[in-house]
Protein backbone atom coordinates (compact mmCIF):
# COMPACT_ATOMS: atom_id res chain seq x y z
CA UNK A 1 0.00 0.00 0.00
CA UNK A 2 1.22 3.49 -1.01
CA UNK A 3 3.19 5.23 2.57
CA UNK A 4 1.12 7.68 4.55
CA UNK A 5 2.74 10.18 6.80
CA UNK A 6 0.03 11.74 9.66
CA UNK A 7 2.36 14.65 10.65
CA UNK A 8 4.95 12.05 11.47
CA UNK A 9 8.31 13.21 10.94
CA UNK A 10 6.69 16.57 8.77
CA UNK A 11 9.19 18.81 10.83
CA UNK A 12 5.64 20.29 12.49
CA UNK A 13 4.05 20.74 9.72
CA UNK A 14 0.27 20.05 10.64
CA UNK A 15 -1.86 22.88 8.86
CA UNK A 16 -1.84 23.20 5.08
CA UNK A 17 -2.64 26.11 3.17
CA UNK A 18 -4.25 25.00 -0.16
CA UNK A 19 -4.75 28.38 -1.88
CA UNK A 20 -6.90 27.49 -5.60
CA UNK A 21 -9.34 24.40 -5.35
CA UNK A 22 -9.65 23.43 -8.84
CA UNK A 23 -8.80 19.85 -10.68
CA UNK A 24 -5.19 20.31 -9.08
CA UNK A 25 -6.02 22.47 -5.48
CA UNK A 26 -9.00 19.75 -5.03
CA UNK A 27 -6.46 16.62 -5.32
CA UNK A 28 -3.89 17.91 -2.99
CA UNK A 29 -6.77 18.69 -0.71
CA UNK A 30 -7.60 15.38 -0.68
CA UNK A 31 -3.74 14.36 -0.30
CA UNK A 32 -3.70 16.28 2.51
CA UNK A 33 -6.62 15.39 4.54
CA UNK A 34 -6.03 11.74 3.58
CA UNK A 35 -2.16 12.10 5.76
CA UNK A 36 -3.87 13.32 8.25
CA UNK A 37 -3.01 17.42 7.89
CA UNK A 38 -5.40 20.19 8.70
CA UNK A 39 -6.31 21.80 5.47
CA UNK A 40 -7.50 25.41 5.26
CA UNK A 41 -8.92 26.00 1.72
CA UNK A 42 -9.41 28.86 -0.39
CA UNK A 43 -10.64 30.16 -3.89
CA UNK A 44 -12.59 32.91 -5.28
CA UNK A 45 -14.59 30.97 -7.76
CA UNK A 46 -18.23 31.09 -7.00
CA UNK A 47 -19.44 27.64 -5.69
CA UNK A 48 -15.96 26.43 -4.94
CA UNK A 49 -16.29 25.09 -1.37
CA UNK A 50 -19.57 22.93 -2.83
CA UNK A 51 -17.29 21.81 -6.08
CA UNK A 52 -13.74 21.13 -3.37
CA UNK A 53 -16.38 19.25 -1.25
CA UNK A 54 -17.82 16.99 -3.90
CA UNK A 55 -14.27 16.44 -5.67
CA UNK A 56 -12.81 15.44 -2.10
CA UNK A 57 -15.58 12.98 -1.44
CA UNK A 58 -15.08 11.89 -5.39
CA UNK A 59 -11.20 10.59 -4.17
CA UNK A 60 -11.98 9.82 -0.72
CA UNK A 61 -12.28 5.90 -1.36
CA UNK A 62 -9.15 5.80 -3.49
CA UNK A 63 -7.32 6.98 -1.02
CA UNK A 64 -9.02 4.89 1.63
CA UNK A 65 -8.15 1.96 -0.30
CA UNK A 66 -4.62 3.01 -0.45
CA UNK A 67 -4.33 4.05 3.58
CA UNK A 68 -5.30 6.61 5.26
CA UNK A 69 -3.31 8.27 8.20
CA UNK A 70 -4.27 7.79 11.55
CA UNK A 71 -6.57 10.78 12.37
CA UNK A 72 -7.42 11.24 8.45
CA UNK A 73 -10.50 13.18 8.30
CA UNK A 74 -12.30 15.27 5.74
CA UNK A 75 -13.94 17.34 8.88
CA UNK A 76 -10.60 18.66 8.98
CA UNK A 77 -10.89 20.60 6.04
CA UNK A 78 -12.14 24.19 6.31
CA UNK A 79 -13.14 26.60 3.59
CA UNK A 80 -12.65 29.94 3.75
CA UNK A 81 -13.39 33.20 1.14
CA UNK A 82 -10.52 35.26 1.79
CA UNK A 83 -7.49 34.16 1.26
CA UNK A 84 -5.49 36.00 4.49
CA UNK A 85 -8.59 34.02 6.66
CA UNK A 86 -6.95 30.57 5.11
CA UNK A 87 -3.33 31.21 5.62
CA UNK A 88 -4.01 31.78 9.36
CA UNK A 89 -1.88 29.38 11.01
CA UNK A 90 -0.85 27.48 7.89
CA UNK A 91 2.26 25.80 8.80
CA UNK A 92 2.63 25.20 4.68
CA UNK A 93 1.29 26.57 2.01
CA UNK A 94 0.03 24.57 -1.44
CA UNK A 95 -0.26 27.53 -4.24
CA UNK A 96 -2.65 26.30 -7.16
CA UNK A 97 -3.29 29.53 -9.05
CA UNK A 98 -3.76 30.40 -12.83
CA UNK A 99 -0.97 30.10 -14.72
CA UNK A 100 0.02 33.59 -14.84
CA UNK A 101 2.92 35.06 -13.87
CA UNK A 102 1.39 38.83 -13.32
CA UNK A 103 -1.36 37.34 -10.90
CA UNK A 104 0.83 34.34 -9.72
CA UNK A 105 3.52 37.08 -8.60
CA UNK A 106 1.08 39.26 -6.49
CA UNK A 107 -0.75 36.07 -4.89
CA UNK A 108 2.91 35.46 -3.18
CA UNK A 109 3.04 38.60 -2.64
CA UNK A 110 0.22 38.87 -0.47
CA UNK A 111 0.93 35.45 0.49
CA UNK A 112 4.49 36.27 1.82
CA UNK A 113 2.94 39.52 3.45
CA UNK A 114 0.57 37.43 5.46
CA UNK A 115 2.94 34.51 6.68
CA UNK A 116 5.70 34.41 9.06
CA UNK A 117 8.87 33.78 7.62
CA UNK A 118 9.88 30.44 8.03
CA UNK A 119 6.61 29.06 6.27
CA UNK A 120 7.24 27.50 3.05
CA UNK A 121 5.07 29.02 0.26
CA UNK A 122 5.03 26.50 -2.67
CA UNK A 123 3.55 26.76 -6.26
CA UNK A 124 2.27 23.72 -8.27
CA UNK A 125 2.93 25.73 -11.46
CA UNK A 126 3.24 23.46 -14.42
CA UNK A 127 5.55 26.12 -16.25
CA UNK A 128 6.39 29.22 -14.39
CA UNK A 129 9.55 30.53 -13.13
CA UNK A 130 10.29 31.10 -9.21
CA UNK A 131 12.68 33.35 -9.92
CA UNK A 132 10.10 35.53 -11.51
CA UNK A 133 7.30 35.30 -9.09
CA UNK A 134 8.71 35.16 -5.99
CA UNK A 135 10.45 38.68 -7.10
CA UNK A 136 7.67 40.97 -5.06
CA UNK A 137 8.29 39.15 -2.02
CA UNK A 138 9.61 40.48 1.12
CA UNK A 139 11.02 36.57 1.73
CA UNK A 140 11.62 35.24 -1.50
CA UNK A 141 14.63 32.49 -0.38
CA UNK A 142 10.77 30.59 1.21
CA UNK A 143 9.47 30.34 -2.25
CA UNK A 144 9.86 27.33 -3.75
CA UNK A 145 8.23 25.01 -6.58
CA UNK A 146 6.49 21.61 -5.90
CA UNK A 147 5.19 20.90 -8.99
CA UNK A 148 2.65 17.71 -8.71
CA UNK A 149 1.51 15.17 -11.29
CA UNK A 150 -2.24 14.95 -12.26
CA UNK A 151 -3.87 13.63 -10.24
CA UNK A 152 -2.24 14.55 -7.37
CA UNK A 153 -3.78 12.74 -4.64
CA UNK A 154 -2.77 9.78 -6.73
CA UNK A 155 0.39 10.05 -8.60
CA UNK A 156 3.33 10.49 -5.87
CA UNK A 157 5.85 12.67 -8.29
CA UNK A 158 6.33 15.89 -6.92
CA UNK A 159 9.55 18.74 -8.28
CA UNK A 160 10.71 20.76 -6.37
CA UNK A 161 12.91 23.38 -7.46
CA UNK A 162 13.89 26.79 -6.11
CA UNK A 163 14.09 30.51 -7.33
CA UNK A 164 17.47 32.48 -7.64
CA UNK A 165 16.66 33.63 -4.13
CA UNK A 166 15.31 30.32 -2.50
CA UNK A 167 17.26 29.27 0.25
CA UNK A 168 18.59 25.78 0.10
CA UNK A 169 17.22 25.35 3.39
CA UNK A 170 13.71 25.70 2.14
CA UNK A 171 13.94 23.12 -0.71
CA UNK A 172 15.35 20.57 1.25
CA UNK A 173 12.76 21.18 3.49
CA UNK A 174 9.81 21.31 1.18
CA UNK A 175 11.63 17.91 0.13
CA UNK A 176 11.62 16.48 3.50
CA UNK A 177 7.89 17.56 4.08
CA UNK A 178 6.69 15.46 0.46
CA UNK A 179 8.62 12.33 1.39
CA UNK A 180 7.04 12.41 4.91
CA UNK A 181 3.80 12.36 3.49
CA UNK A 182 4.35 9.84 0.95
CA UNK A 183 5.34 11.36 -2.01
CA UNK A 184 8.04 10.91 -4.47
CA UNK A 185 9.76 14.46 -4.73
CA UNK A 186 12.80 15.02 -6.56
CA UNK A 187 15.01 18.25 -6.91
CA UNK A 188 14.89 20.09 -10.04
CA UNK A 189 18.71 21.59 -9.96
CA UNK A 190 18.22 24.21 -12.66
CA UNK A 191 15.03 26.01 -13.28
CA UNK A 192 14.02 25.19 -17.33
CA UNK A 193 10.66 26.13 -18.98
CA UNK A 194 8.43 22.63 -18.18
CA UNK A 195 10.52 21.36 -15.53
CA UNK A 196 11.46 17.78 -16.06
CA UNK A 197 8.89 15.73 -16.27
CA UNK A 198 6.62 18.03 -18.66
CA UNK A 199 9.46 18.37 -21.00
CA UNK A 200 9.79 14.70 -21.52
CA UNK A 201 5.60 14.58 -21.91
CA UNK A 202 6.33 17.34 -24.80
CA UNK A 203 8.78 15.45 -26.37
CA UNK A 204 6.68 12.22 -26.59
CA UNK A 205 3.68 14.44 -27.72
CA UNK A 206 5.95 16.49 -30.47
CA UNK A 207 6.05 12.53 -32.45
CA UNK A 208 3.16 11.51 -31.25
CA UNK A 209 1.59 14.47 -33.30
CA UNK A 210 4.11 14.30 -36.00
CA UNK A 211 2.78 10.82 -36.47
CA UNK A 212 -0.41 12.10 -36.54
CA UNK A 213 -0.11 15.05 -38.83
CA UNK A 214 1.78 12.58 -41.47
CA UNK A 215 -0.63 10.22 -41.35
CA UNK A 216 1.52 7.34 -40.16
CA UNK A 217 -0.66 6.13 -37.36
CA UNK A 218 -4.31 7.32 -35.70
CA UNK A 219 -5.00 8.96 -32.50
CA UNK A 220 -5.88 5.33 -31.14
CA UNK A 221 -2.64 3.40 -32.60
CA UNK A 222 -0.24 6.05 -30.85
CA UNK A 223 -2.38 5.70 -27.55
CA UNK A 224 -2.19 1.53 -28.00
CA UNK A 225 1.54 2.13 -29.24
CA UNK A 226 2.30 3.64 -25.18
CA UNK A 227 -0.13 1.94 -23.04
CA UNK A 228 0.41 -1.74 -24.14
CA UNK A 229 4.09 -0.97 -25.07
CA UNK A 230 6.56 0.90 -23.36
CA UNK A 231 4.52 2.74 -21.22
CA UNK A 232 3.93 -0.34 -19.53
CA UNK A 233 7.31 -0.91 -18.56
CA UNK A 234 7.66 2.97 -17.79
CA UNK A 235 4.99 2.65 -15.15
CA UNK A 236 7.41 0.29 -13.42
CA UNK A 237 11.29 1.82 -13.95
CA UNK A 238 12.16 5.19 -15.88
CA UNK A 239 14.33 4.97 -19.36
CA UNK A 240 17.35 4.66 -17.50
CA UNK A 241 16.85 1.28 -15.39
CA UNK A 242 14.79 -0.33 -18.57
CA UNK A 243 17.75 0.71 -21.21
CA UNK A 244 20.32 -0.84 -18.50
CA UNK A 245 17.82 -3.89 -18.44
CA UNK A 246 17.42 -3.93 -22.43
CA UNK A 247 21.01 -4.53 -22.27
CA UNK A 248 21.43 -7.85 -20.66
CA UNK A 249 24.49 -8.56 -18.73
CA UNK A 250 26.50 -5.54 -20.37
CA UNK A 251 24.03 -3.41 -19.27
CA UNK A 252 23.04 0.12 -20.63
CA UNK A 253 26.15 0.43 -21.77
CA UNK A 254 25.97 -2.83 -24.10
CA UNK A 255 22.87 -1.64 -25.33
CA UNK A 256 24.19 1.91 -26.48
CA UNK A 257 27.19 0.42 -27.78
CA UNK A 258 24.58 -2.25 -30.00
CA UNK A 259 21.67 0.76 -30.55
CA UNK A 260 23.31 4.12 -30.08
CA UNK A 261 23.58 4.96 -33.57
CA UNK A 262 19.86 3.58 -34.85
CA UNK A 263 18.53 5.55 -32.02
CA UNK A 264 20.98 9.16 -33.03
CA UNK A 265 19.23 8.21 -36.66
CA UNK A 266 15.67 8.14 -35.21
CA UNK A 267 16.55 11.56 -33.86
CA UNK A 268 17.46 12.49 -36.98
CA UNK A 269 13.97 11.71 -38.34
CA UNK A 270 11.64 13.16 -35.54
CA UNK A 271 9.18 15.95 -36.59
CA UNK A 272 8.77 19.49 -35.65
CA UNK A 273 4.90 19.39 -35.86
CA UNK A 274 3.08 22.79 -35.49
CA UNK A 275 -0.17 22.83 -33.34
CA UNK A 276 -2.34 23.98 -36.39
CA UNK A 277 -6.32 24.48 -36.62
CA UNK A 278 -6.01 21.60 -38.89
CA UNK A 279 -3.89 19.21 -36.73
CA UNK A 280 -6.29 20.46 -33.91
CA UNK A 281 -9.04 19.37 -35.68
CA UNK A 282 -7.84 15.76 -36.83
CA UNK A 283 -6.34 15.51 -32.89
CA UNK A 284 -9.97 16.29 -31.50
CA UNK A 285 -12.04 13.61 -34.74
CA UNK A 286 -9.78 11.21 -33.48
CA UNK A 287 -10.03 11.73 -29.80
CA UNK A 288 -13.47 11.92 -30.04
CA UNK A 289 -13.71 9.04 -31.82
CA UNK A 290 -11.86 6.67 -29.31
CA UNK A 291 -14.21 8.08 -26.52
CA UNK A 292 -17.08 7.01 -28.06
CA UNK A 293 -19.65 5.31 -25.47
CA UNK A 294 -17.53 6.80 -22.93
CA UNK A 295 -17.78 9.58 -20.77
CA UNK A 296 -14.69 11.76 -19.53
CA UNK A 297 -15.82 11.08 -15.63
CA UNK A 298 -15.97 7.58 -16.61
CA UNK A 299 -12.49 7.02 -17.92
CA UNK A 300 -11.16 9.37 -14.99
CA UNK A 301 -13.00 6.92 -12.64
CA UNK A 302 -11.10 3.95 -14.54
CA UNK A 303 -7.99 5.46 -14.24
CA UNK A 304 -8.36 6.08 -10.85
CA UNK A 305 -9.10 2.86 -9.98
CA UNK A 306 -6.46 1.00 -12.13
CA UNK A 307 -3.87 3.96 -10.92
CA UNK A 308 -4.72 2.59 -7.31
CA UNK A 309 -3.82 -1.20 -8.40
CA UNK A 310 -0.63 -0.21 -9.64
CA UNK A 311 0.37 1.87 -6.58
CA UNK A 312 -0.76 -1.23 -3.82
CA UNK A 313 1.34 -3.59 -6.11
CA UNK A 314 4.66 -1.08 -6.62
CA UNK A 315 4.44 -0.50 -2.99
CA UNK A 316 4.94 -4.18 -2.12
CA UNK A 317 8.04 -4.42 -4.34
CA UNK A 318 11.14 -5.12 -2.50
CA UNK A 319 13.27 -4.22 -5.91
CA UNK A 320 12.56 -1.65 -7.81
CA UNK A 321 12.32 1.89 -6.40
């Protein structure tokens, strides 16, 4: 079953700030409650404490069937309109704002304003620079990145990475704080547009459009291409560990040696698709298409539940990492 923390070795840490409660803010509220964290919640979208409510509920018995932490609760989730009422007390914050960098920079402003200085205010921005937003800040070496993966409550990766002015003290402890509540956080050691794990996404999409565009394959084949192929594996070890595997007893280095230049010629031959109106349209026909009988909730609900398989079973390995 996938490691839950409480506030167990969380350095104090017992009251989150989740600031933003849509598709992302909701999951990590969920996260949260389900490690057994007090969770102060805010957003200015009418209706959100009704929509964070139902979404929390909505993830509540995955993460029941994964663990929860002793004293999990969703009664200890609180909603509030404004957001200086919801950082009161927050021991950590969880930004989930827009992504934009004009109102992303004054939210940590006001953030930083409200907040004593040893809390650590981090952003799940997919893209956005720290260096640039935590600029208006009055303690910018707190701000920090932890980037999640979608869904959040479910998928452990978080990145963390820090500004020009972040302190190293304040990644390592926004590290320490996601491995103490189970997740799988890594440090980002140079800030790049994407991060890492969204610029190897955009490289897979680039071909996987490319393909697309030129005809070679469908919308479907390239999704049955990944998920019965290597995305399978990929679920289990990253490229690294399954190239040192595809080489036998010599290892990666065997199989670089065998396929390094086949694989510099496949570079060679990879596309530099444009996002057209035309591509978009032959993108959403062929989406569409494969979704057919199926409902978006549905296949999230699918996910979800085959997502919480894979976790129980990779958290009983005594191998891989």
């Amino acid at each position: 079953m996938q490691q839950t923390g409480g506030t167990r070795g969380t350095g104090g840490i017992k009251r989150i700030a989740v600031v933003g409660t849509g598709v992302i803010g909701a999951s990590w509220v969920a996260y949260f409650l389900a490690q057994g964290l007090d969770v102060s919640a805010t957003d200015p979208m009418p209706d959100a404490e009704q929509k964070l409510r139902e979404a929390v509920a909505r993830h509540w018995p995955s993460l029941e069937t994964l663990g929860l932490a002793p004293g999990a609760s969703v009664s200890r989730l609180r909603f509030f309109e404004k957001l200086e009422d919801a950082l009161q007390g927050a021991d950590f914050v969880q930004e989930n704002g827009p992504e934009r960098e004009d109102l992303k920079t004054d939210l940590f402003r006001r953030m930083d304003a409200a907040l004593p200085a040893q809390v650590i205010l981090a952003s799940s921005s997919s893209g956005l620079l720290m260096s640039k937003v935590q600029a208006a800040c009055r303690h910018p070496e707190r701000v920090v990145l932890g980037h999640p993966f979608n869904p959040p409550h479910l998928i452990p990766l978080v990145e963390v990475i820090g500004g020009q002015l972040t302190s190293p003290e304040a990644v390592q402890g926004a590290i320490d704080f996601y491995a103490a509540i189970g997740k799988k956080p890594i440090h980002v050691r140079k800030e790049v547009k994407g991060h890492i794990a969204n610029r190897l996404q955009a490289a897979l999409w680039r071909e996987a459009f490319h393909l697309v565009e030129q005809g070679v394959a469908s919308t479907e084949d390239i999704d049955t291409a990944i998920a019965y192929g290597p995305g399978l594996r990929w679920a289990l070890m990253g490229p690294y560990l399954n190239l040192h595997m595809s080489g036998g007893e010599g290892g990666i280095k065997h199989m670089l040696d065998h396929l390094g230049p086949p694989i510099e010629s496949w570079w060679a031959d990879l596309g530099t698709p444009a996002i057209t109106d035309g591509l978009k349209e032959i993108l959403r026909a062929g989406v569409e298409q494969q979704m057919q009988g199926m409902t978006s909730a549905e296949v999230a609900a699918e996910r979800d539940r085959l997502l919480v398989k894979l976790l129980a079973s990779k958290a009983e390995s005594k191998v891989l990492p």
